[in-house]
PDB file of N, CA and C in Angstrom:
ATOM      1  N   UNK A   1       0.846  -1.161   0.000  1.00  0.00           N
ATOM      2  CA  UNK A   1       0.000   0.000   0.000  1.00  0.00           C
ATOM      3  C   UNK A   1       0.898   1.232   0.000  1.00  0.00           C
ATOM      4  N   UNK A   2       0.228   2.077  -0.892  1.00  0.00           N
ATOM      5  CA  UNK A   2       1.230   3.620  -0.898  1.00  0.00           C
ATOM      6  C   UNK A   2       0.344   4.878  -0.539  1.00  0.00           C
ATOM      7  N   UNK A   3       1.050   5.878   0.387  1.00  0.00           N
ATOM      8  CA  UNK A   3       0.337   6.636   0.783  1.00  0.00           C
ATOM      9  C   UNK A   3       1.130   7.825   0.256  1.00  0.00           C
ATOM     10  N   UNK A   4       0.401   9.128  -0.245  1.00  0.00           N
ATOM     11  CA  UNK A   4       1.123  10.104  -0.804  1.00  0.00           C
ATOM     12  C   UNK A   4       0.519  11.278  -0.434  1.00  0.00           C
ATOM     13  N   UNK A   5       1.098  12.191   0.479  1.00  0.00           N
ATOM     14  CA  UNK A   5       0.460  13.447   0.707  1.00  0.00           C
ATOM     15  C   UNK A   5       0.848  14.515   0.377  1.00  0.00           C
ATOM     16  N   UNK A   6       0.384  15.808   0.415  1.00  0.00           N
ATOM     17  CA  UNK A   6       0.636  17.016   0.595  1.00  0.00           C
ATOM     18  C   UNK A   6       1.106  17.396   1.570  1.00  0.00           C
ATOM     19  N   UNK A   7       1.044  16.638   2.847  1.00  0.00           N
ATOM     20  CA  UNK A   7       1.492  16.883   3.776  1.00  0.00           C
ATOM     21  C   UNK A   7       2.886  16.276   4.567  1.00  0.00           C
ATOM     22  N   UNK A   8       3.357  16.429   5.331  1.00  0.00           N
ATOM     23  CA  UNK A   8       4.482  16.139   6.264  1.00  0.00           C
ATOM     24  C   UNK A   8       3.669  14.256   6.276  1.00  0.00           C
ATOM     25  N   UNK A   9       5.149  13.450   6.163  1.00  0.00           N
ATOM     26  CA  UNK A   9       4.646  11.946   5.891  1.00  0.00           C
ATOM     27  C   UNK A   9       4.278  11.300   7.480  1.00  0.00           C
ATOM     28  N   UNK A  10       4.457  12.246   8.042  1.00  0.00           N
ATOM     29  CA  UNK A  10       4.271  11.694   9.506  1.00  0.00           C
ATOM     30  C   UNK A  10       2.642  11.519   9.401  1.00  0.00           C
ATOM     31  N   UNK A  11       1.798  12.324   8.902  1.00  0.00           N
ATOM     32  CA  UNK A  11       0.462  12.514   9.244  1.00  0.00           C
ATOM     33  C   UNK A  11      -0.254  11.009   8.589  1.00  0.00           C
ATOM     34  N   UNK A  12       0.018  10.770   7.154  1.00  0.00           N
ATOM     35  CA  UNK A  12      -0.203   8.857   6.770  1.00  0.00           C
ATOM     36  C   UNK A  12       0.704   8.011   7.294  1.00  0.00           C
ATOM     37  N   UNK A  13       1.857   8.218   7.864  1.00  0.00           N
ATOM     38  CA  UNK A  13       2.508   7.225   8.643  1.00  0.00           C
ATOM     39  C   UNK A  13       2.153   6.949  10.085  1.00  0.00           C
ATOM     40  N   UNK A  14       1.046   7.804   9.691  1.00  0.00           N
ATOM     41  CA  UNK A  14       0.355   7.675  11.535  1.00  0.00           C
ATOM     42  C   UNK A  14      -0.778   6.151  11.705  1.00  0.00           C
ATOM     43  N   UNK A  15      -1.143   5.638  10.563  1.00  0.00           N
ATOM     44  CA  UNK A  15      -1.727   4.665  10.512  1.00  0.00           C
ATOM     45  C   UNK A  15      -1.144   3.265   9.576  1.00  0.00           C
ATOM     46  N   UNK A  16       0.496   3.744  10.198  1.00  0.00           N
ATOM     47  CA  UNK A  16       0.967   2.618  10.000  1.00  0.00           C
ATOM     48  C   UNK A  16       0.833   0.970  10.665  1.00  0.00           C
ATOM     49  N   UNK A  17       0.835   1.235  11.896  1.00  0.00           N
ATOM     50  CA  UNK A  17       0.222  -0.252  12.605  1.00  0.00           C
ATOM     51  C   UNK A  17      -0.869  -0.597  12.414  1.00  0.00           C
ATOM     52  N   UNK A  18      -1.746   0.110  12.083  1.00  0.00           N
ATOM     53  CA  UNK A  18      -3.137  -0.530  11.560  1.00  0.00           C
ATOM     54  C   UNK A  18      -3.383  -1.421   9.978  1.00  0.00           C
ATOM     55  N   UNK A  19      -1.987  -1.022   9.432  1.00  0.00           N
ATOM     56  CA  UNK A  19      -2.204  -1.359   7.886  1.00  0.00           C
ATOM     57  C   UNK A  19      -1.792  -3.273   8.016  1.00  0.00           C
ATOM     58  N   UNK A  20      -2.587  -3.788   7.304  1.00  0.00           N
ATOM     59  CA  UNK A  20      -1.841  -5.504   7.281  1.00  0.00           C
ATOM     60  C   UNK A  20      -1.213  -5.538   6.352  1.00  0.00           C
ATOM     61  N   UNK A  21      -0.156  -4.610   5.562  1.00  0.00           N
ATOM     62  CA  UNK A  21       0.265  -5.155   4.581  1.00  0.00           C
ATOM     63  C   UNK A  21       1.712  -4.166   4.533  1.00  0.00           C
ATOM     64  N   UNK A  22       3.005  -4.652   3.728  1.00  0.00           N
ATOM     65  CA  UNK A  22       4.318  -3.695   3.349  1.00  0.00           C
ATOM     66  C   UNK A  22       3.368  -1.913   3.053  1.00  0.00           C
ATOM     67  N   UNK A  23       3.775  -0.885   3.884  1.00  0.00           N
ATOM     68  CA  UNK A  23       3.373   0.276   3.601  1.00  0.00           C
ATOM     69  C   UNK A  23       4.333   1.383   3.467  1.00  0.00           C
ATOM     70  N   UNK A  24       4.466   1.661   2.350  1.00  0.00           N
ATOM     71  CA  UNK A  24       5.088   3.087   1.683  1.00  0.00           C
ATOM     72  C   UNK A  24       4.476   4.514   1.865  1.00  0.00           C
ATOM     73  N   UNK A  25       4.980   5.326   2.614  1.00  0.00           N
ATOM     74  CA  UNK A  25       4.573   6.681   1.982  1.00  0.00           C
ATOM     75  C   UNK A  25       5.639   7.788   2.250  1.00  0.00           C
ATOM     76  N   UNK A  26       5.060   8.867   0.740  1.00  0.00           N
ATOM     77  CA  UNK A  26       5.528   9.598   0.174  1.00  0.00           C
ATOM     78  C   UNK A  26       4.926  11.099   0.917  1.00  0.00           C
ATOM     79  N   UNK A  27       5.630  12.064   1.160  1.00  0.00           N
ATOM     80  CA  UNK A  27       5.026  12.884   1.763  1.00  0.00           C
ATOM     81  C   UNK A  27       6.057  14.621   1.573  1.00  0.00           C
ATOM     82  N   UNK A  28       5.115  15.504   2.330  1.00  0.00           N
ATOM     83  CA  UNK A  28       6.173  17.091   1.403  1.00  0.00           C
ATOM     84  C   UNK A  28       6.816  17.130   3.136  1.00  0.00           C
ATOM     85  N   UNK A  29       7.558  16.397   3.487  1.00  0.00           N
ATOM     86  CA  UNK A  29       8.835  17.166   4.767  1.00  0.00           C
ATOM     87  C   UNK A  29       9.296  17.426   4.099  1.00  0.00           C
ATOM     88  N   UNK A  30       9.428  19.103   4.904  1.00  0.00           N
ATOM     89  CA  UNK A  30       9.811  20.368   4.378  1.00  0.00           C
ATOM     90  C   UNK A  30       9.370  21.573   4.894  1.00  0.00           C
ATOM     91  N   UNK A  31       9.799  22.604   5.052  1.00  0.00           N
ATOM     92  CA  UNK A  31       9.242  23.924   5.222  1.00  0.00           C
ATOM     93  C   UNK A  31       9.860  25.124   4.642  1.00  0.00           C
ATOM     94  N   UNK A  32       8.924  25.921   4.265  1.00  0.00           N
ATOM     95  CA  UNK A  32       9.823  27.370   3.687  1.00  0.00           C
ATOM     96  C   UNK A  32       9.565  27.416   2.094  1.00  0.00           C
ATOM     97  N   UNK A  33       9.139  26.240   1.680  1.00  0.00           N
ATOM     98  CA  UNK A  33       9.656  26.386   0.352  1.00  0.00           C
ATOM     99  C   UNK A  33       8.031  26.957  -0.272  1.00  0.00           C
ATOM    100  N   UNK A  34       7.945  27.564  -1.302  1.00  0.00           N
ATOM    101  CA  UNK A  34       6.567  28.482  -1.553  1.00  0.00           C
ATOM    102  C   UNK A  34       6.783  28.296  -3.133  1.00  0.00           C
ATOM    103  N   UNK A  35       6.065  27.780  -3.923  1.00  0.00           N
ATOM    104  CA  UNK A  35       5.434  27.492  -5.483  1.00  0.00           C
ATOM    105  C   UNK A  35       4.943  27.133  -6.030  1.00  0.00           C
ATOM    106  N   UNK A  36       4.578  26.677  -6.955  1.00  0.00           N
ATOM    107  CA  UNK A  36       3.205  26.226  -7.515  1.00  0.00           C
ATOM    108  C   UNK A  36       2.922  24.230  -7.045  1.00  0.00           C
ATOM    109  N   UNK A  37       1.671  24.177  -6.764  1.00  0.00           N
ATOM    110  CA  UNK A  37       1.472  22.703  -6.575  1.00  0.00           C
ATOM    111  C   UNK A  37       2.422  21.922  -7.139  1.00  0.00           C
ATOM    112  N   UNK A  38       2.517  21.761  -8.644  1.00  0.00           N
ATOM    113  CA  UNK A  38       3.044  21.049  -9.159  1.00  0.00           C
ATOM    114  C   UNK A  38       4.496  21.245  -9.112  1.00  0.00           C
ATOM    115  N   UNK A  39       5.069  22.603  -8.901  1.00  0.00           N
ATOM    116  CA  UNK A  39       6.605  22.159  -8.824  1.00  0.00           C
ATOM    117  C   UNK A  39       7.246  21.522  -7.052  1.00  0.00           C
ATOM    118  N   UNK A  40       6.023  21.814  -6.124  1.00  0.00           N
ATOM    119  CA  UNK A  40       6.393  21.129  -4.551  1.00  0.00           C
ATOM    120  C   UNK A  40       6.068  19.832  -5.016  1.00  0.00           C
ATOM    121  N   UNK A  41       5.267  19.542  -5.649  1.00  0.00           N
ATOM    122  CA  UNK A  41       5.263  17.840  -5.882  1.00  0.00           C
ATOM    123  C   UNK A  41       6.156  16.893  -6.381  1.00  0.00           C
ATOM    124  N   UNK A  42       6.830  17.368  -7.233  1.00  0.00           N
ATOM    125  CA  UNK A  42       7.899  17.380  -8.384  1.00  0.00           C
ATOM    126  C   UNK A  42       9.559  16.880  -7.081  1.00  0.00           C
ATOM    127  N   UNK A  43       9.440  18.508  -6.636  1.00  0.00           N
ATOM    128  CA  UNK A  43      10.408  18.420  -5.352  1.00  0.00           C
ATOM    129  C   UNK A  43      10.586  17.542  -4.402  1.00  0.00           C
ATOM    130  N   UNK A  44       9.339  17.824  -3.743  1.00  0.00           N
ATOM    131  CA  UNK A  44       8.993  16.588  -2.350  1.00  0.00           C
ATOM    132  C   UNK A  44       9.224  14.770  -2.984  1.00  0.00           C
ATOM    133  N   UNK A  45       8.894  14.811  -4.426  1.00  0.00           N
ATOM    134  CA  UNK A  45       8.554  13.026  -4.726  1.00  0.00           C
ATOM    135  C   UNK A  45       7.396  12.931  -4.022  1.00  0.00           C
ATOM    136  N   UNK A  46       6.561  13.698  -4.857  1.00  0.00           N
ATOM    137  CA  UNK A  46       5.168  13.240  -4.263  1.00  0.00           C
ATOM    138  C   UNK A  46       4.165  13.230  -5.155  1.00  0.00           C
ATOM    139  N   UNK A  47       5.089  13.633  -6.516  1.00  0.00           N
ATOM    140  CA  UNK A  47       4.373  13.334  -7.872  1.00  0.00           C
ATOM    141  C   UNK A  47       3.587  11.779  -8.551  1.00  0.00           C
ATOM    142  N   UNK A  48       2.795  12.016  -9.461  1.00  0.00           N
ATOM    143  CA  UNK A  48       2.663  10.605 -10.319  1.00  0.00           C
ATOM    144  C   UNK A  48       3.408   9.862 -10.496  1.00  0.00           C
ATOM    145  N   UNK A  49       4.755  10.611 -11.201  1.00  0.00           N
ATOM    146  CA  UNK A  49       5.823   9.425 -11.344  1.00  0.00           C
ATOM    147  C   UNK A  49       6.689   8.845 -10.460  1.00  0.00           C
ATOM    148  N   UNK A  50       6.141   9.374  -9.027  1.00  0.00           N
ATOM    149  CA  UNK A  50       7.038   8.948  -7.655  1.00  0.00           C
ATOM    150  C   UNK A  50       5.983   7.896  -7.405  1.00  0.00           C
ATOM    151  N   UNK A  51       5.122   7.798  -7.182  1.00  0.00           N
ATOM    152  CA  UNK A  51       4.292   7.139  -6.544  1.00  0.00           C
ATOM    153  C   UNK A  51       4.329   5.761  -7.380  1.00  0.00           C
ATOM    154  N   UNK A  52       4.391   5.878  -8.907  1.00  0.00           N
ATOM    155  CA  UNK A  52       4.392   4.598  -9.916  1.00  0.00           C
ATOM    156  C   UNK A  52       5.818   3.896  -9.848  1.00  0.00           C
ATOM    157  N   UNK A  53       6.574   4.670  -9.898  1.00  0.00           N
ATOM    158  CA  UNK A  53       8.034   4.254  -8.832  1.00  0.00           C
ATOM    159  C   UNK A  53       7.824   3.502  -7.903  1.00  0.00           C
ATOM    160  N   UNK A  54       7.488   4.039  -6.949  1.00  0.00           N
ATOM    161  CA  UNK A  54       7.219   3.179  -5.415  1.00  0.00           C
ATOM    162  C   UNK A  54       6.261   2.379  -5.682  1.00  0.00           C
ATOM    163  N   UNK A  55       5.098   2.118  -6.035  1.00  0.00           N
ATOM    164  CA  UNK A  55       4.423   0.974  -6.670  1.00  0.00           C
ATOM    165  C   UNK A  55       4.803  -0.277  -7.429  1.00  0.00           C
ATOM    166  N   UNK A  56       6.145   0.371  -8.445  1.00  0.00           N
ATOM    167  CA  UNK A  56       6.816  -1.089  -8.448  1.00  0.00           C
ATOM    168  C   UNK A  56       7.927  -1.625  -7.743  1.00  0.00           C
ATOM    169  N   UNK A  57       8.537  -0.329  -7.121  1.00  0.00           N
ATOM    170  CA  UNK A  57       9.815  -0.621  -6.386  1.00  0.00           C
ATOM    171  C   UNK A  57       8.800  -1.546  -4.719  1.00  0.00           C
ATOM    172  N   UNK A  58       7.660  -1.054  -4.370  1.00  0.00           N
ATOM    173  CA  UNK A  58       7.070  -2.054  -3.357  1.00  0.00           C
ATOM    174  C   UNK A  58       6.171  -3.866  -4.216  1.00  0.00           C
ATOM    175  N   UNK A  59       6.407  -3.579  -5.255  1.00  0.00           N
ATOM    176  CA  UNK A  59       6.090  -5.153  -6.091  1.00  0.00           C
ATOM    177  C   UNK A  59       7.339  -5.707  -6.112  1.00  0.00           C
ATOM    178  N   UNK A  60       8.310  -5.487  -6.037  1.00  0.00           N
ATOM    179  CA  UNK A  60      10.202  -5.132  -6.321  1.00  0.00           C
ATOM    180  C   UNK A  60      10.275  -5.909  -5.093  1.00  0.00           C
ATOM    181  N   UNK A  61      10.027  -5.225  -3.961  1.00  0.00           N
ATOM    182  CA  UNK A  61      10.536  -5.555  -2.478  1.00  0.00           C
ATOM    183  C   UNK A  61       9.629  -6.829  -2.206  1.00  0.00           C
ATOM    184  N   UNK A  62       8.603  -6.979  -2.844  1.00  0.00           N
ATOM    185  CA  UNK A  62       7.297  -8.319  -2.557  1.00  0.00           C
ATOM    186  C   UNK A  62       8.085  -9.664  -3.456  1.00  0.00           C
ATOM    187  N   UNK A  63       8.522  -9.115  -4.255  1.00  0.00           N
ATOM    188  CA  UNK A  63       9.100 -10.410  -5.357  1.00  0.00           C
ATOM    189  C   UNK A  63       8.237 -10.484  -6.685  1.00  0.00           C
ATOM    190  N   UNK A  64       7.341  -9.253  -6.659  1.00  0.00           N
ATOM    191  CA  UNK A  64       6.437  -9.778  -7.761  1.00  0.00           C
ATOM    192  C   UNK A  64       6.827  -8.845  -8.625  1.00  0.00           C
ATOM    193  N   UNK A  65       7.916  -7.994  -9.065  1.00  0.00           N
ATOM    194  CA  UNK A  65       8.626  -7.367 -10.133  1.00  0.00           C
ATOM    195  C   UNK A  65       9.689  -7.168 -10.235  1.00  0.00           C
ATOM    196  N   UNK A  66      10.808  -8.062 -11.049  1.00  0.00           N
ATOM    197  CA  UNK A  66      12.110  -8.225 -11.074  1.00  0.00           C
ATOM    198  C   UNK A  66      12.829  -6.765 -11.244  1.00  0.00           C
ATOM    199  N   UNK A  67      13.980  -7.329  -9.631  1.00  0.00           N
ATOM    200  CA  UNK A  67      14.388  -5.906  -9.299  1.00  0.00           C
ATOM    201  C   UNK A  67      15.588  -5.495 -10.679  1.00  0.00           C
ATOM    202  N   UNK A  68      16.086  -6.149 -11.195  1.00  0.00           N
ATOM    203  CA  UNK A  68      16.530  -5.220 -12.291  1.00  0.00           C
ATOM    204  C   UNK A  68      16.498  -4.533 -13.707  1.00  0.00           C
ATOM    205  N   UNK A  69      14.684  -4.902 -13.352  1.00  0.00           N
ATOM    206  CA  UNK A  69      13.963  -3.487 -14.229  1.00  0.00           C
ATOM    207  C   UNK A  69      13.592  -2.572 -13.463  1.00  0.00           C
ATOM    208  N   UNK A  70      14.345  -2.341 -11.952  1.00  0.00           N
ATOM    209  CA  UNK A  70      13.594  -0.876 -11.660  1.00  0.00           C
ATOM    210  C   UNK A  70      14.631   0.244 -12.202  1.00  0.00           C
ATOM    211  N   UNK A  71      15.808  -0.061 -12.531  1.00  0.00           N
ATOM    212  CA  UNK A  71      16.176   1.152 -13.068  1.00  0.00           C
ATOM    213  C   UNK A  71      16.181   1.195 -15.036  1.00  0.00           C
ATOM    214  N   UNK A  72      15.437   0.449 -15.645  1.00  0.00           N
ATOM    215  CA  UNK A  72      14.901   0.467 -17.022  1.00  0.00           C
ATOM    216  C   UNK A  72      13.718   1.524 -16.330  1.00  0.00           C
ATOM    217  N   UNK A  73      12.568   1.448 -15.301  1.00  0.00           N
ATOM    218  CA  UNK A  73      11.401   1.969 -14.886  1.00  0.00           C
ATOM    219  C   UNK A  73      11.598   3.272 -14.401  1.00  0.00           C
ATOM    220  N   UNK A  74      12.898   3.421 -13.673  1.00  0.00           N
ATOM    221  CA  UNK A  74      12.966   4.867 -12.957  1.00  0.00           C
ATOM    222  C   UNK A  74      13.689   5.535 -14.369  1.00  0.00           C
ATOM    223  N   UNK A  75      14.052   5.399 -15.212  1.00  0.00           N
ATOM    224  CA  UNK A  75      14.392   5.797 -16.103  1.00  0.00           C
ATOM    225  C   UNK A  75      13.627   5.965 -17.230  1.00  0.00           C
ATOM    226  N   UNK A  76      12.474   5.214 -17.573  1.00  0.00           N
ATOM    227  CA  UNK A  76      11.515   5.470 -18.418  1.00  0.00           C
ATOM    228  C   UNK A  76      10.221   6.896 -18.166  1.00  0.00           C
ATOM    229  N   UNK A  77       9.821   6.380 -16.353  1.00  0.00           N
ATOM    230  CA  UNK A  77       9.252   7.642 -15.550  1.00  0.00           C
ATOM    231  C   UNK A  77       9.674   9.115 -15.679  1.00  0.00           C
ATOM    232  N   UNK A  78      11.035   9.142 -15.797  1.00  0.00           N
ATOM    233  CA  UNK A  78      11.713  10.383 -15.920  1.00  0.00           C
ATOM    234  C   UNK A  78      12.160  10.386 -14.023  1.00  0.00           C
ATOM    235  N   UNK A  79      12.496   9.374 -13.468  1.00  0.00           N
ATOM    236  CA  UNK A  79      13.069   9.620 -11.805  1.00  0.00           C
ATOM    237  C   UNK A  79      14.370  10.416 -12.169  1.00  0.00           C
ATOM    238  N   UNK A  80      15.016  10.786 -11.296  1.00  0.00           N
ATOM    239  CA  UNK A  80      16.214  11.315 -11.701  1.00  0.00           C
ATOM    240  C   UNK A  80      16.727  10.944 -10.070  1.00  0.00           C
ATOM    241  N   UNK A  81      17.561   9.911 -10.101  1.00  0.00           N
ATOM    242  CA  UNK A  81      18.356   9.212  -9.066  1.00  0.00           C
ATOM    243  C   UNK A  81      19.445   9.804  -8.372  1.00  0.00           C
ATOM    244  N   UNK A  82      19.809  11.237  -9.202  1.00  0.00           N
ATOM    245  CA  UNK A  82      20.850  12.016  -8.779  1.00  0.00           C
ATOM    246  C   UNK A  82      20.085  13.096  -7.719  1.00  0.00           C
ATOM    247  N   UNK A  83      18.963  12.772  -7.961  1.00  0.00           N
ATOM    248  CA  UNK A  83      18.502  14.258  -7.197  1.00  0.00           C
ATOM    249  C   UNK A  83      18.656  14.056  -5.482  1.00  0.00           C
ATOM    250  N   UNK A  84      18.833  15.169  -4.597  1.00  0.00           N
ATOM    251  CA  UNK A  84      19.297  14.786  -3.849  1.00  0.00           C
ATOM    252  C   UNK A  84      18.040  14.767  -2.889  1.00  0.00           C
ATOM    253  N   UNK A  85      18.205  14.557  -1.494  1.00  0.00           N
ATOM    254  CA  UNK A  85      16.779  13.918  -0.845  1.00  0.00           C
ATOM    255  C   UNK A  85      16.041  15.185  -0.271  1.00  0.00           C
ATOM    256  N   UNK A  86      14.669  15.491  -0.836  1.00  0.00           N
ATOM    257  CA  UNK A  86      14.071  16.734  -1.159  1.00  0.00           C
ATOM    258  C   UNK A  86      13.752  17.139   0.899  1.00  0.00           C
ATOM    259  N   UNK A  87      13.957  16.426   1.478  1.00  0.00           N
ATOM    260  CA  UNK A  87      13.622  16.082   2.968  1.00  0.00           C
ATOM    261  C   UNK A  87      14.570  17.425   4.069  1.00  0.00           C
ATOM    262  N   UNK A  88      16.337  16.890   3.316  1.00  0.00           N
ATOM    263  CA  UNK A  88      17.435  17.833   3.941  1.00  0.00           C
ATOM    264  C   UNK A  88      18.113  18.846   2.834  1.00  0.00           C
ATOM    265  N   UNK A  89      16.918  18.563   1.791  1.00  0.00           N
ATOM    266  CA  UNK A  89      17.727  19.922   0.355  1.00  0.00           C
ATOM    267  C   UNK A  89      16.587  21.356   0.566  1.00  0.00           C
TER     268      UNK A  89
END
């Protein structure tokens, strides 16, 4: 299961013990930063193509999508693996 907010990831990681299953989430830790929806989403990894990422990279971690097409996948998405972690940038 993947959880993706607008908000600080603490707030869906708050119903982490309740979940029965491997749980991912994506979330904007961060403060200060001020621009349009789509470029904090972009930033944080809290976009479409983060979330379809983590959707197969958590099929990846299950066994049910061979891990060395995730970087054929993060590379098709447009991930950019260099970027640095939007959390302490």
């Amino acid at each position: 299961m993947i959880a993706s907010t607008d908000y600080v990831r603490l707030v869906a990681d708050q119903i982490r013990a309740y979940v029965p299953a491997p749980y991912y989430v994506l979330g904007t830790d961060g403060f200060g930063k001020s621009d349009t929806r789509k470029a904090l989403r972009h930033h944080f990894e809290v976009d479409a193509k983060m979330v379809a990422y983590t959707a197969l990279r958590a099929l990846a971690d299950s066994g049910d999508y061979p891990q060395d097409k995730l970087a054929v996948a993060m590379k098709n998405l447009g991930v950019d693996s260099s970027k640095s972690n939007p959390a302490i940038s």
